[in-house]
Protein backbone atom coordinates (compact mmCIF):
# COMPACT_ATOMS: atom_id res chain seq x y z
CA UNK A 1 133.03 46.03 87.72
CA UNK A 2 135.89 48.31 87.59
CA UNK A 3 139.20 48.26 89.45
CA UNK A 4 139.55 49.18 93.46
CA UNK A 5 142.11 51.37 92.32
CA UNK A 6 139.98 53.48 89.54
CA UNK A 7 137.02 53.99 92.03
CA UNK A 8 139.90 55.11 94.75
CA UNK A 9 140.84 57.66 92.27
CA UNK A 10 137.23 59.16 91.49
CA UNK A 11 136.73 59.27 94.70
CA UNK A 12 140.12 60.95 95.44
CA UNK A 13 140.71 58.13 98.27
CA UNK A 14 142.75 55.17 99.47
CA UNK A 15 142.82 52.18 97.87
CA UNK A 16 142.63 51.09 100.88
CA UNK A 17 139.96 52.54 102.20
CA UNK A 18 137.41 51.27 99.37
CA UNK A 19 138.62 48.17 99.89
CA UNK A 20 137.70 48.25 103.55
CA UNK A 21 134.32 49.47 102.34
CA UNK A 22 133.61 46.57 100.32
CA UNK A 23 134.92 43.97 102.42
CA UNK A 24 132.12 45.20 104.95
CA UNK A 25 129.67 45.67 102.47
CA UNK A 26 127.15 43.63 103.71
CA UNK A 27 127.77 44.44 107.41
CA UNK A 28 126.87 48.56 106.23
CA UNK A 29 124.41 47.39 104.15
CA UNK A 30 122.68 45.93 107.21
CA UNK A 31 123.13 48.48 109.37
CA UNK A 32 121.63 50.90 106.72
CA UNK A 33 118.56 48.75 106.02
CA UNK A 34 117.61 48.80 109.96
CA UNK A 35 118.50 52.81 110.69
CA UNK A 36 116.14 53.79 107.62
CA UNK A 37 112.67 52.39 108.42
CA UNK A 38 113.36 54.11 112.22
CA UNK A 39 114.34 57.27 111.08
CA UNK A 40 111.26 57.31 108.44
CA UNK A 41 108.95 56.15 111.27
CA UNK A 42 110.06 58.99 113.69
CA UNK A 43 109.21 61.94 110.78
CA UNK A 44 106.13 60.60 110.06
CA UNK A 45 105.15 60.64 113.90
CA UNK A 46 106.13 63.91 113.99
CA UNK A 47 104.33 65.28 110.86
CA UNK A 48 101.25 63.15 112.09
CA UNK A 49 101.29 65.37 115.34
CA UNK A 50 101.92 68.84 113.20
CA UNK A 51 98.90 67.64 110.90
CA UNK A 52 96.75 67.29 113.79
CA UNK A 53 96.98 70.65 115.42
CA UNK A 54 96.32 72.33 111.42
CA UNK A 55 93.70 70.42 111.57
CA UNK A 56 92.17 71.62 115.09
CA UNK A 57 93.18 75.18 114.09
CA UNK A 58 91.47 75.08 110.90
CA UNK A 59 88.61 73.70 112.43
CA UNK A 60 88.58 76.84 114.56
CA UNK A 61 89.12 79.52 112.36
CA UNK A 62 86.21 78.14 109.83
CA UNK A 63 83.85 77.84 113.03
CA UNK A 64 84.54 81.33 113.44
């Protein structure tokens, strides 16, 4: 709700450039809405993999 202007100056930008901003909004907003759920699948891959060998190491130790 407020001015292009105002949010130019809190952000110490371009008019301009906010304006570009939302004049694409829905073009970013689709690009971030299809990176997210990829970069959240690739973590939890990886901390699935890191879980795994705790779990086969604690397995060890506690068997010895």
């Amino acid at each position: 709700g407020k001015k292009i202007v105002d949010v130019a100056h809190s952000y110490n930008m371009n008019h301009s450039t906010i304006g570009t901003i939302l004049k694409n909004k829905d073009k970013i907003m689709e690009y971030v809405k299809s990176a997210v759920p990829m970069m959240l699948t690739i973590i939890s891959k990886k901390h699935g993999k890191m879980m795994e060998e705790k779990e086969k190491l604690l397995s060890v130790w506690m068997q010895d």
